[in-house]
Each structure stands twice: as C-alpha cells, then as structure tokens.
Protein backbone atom coordinates (compact mmCIF):
# COMPACT_ATOMS: atom_id res chain seq x y z
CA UNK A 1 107.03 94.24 103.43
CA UNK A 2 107.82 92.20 100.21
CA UNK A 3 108.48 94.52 97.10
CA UNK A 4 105.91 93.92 94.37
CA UNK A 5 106.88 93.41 90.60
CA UNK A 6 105.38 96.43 90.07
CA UNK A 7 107.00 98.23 92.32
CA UNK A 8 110.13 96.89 90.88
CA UNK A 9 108.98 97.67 87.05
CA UNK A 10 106.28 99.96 86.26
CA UNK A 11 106.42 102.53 89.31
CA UNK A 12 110.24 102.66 87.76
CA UNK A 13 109.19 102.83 84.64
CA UNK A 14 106.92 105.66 85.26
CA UNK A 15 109.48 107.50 87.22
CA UNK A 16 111.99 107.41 84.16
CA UNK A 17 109.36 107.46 81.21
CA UNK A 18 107.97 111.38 81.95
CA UNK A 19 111.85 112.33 82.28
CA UNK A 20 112.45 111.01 79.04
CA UNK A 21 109.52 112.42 77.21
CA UNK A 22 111.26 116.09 79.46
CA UNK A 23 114.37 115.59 77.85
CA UNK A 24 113.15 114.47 74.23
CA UNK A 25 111.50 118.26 74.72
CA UNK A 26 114.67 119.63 75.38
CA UNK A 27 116.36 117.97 72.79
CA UNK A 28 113.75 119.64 70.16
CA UNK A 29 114.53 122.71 71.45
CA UNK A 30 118.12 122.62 72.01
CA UNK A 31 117.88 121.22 68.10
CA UNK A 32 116.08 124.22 66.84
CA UNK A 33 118.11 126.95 68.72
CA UNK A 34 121.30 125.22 67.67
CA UNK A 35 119.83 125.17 64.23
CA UNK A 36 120.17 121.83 63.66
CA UNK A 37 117.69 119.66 61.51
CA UNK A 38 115.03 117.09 63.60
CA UNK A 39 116.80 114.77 61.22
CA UNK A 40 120.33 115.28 62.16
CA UNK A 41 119.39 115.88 66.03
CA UNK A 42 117.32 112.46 66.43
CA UNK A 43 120.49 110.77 64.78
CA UNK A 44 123.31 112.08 67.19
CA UNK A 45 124.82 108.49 69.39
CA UNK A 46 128.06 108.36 71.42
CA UNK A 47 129.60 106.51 69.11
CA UNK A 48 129.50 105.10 65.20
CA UNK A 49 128.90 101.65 66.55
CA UNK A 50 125.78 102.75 68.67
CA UNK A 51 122.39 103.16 68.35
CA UNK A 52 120.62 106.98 67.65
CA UNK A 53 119.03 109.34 69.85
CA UNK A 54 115.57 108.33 68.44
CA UNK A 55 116.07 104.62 68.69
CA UNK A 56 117.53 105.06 72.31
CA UNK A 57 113.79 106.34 72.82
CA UNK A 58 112.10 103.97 71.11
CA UNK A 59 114.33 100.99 73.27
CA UNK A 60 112.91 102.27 76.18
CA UNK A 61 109.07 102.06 75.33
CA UNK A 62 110.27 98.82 73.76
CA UNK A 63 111.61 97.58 77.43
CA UNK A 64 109.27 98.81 79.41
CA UNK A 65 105.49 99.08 77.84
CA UNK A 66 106.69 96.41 75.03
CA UNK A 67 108.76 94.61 77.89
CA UNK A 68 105.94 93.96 79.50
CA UNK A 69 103.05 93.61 76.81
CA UNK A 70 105.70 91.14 75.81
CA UNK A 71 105.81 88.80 79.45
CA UNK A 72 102.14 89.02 79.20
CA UNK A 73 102.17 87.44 76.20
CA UNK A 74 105.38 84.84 76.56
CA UNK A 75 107.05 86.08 73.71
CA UNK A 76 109.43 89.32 73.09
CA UNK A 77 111.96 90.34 70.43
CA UNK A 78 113.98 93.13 69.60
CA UNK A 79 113.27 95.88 68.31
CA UNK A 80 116.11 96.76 65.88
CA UNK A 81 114.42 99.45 63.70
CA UNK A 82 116.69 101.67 62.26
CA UNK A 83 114.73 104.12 60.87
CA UNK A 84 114.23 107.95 62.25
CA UNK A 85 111.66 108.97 63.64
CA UNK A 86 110.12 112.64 64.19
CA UNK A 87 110.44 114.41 67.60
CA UNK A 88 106.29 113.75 67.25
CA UNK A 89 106.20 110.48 66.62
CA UNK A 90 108.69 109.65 69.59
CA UNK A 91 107.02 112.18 71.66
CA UNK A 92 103.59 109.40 70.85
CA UNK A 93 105.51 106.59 71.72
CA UNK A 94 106.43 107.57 75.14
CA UNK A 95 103.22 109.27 76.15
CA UNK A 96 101.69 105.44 74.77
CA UNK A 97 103.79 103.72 77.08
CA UNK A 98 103.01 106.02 79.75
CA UNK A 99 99.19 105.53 79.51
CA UNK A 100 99.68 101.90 79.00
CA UNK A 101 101.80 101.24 82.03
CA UNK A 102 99.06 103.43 84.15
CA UNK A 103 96.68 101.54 83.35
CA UNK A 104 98.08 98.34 85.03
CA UNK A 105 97.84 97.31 88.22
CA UNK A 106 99.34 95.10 90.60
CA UNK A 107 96.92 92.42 89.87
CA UNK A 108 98.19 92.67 86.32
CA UNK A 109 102.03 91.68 86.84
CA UNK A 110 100.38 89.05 89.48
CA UNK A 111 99.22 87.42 86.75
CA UNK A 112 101.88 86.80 84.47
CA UNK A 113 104.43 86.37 87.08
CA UNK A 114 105.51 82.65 86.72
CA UNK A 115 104.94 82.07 82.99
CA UNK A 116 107.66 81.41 80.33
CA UNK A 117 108.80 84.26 78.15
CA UNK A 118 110.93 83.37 75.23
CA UNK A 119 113.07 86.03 73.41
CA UNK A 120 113.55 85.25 69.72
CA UNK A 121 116.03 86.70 67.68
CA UNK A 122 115.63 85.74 63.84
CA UNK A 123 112.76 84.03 64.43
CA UNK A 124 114.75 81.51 66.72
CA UNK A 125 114.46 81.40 70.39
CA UNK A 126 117.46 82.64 72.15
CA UNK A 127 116.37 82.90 75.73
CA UNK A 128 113.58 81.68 77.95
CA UNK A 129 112.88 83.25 81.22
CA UNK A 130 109.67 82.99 83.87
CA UNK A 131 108.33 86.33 83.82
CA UNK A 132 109.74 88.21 86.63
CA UNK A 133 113.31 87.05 85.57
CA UNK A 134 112.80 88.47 82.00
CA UNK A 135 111.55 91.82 83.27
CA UNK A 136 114.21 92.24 86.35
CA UNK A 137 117.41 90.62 84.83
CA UNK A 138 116.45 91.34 81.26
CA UNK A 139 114.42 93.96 79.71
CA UNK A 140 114.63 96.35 83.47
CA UNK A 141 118.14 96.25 82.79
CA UNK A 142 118.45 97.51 78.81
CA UNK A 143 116.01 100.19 79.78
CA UNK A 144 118.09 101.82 82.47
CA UNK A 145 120.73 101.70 79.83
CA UNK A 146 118.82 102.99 77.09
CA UNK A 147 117.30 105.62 79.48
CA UNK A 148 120.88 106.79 80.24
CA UNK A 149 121.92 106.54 76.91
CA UNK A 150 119.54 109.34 76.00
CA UNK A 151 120.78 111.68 79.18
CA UNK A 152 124.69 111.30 78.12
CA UNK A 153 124.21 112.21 73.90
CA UNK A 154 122.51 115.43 75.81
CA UNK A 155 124.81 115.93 77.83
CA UNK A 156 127.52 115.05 75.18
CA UNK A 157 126.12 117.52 72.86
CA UNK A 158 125.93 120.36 75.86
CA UNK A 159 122.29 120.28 76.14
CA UNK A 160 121.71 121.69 79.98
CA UNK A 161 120.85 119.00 81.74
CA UNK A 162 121.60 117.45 84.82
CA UNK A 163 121.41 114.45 87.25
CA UNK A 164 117.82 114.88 87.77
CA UNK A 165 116.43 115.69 84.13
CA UNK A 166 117.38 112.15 83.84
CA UNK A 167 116.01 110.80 87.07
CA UNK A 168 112.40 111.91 86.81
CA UNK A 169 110.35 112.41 89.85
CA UNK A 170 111.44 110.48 92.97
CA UNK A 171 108.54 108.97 94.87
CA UNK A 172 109.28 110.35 98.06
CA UNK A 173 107.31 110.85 101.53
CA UNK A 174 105.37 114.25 100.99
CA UNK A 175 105.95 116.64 104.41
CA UNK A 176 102.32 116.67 106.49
C-alpha cells in the first residue's frame, strides 16, 4: 500500500498539534506556579539567537495548517513575527489549525499535489517546489523542529515532561 500525502502530513500533523496545544497548557501552569509572568514565560528560547516559546508555536500552525493553506494556494512565506502572544491567543491558533487540518481530506492534498509552490522571502521568490516536495522536504521538516523546539525550552526550564508529552497520540492498532 502506497502512503498518501496525508498520511505523510496532516495525520502527523494532528498527532503533534494536540501535544502541543498539552504542553502550551503546561507551560501556563508551570508559569503561574513558578510565578513567572505570561510575558516572560512565552519569551523563554534555548538560546539569544533563537526564536521564543510563543513563536515556536506559532511556526508550527504556520508549517502545518499555513503549510498547507499555503501549497493549496502556490505561494508561502515566512512567518517572522516577533511579537508575543498570550497563552490564549496561541492556545486559538493551534486549536485553528487543528479544526482546519480535520476538515481535509485525502481528496484535498490529491488535488494540489503536482502544482508549483513558490516561497518568497522579501517579496522575492526564493524557492519553487511541486507541492508534495514543499510539504515533505520543506515545511514537514521546520515543523518537527519547531515542534521539538517547544518540548526542549520545557524541558530546559524543568517543566515535567517527557518523551511522550511531545509525541502526542500514536495511531496505533486498538486490541479487539
């Protein structure tokens, strides 16, 4: 059996996407019984050079619901929003992107699979891809590493989390 593009992007996406919107809870409350402001919690990153907590979130409704809103319609660019966001407002976005992707079908991906899909930067076109080669080699990609991105500031800051608060719900074979 051939694996569909949407087994390959949104069944992953909606394995990953109700782990994030898990851990964005925990994060809140880890935040609150730490005493530390929304504010300064949603702008912990790894490092100076790297993005926040909350943009981390936002990148990975960007490259997965945006990804592919973006294929669909042959154009995508980043998202490089700065700005901070409250835990409510990222808690939106994800549940968004959640609907969003469960509401497509395989039919859906079917259709777009095959068309161009340029990513612009600055207005300029940096990239062009057929579909299936942006989402798989491109935008699948920087979600996985946004998605982790998330887990290890967590785990960095000694939130208690582990392997599987970042791996969602595994679709496996339910016993008869």
């Amino acid at each position: 059996m051939a694996l569909s593009l949407y087994q390959a992007t949104i069944a992953q996406y909606l394995q990953l996407l109700p782990a994030a919107v898990a851990n964005l809870d925990r994060a809140e409350a880890w935040a609150g019984e730490q005493r530390i402001s929304a504010e300064d919690m949603l702008g912990k990153r790894i490092a100076p050079d790297m993005w926040s907590f909350a943009t981390q979130i936002r990148q990975v409704v960007h490259h997965s619901a945006g990804a592919l809103k973006g294929a669909a319609a042959g154009a995508f660019s980043p998202d490089v929003d700065q700005g901070l966001y409250d835990f409510a407002t990222l808690r939106t976005l994800l549940t968004d992107a959640i609907a969003y992707l469960e509401s497509l079908d395989d039919a859906a991906l079917d259709a777009i699979a095959g068309n161009e899909v340029a990513f612009s930067f600055g207005g300029q076109v940096r990239m062009r891809f057929v579909a299936e080669d942006f989402l798989l080699s491109f935008s699948q990609p920087n979600f996985y590493f946004h998605a982790s991105m998330i887990y290890a500031i967590l785990r960095g800051l000694g939130v208690s989390i582990g392997k599987r608060d970042f791996l969602g719900k595994p679709r496996i074979i339910q016993p008869a």
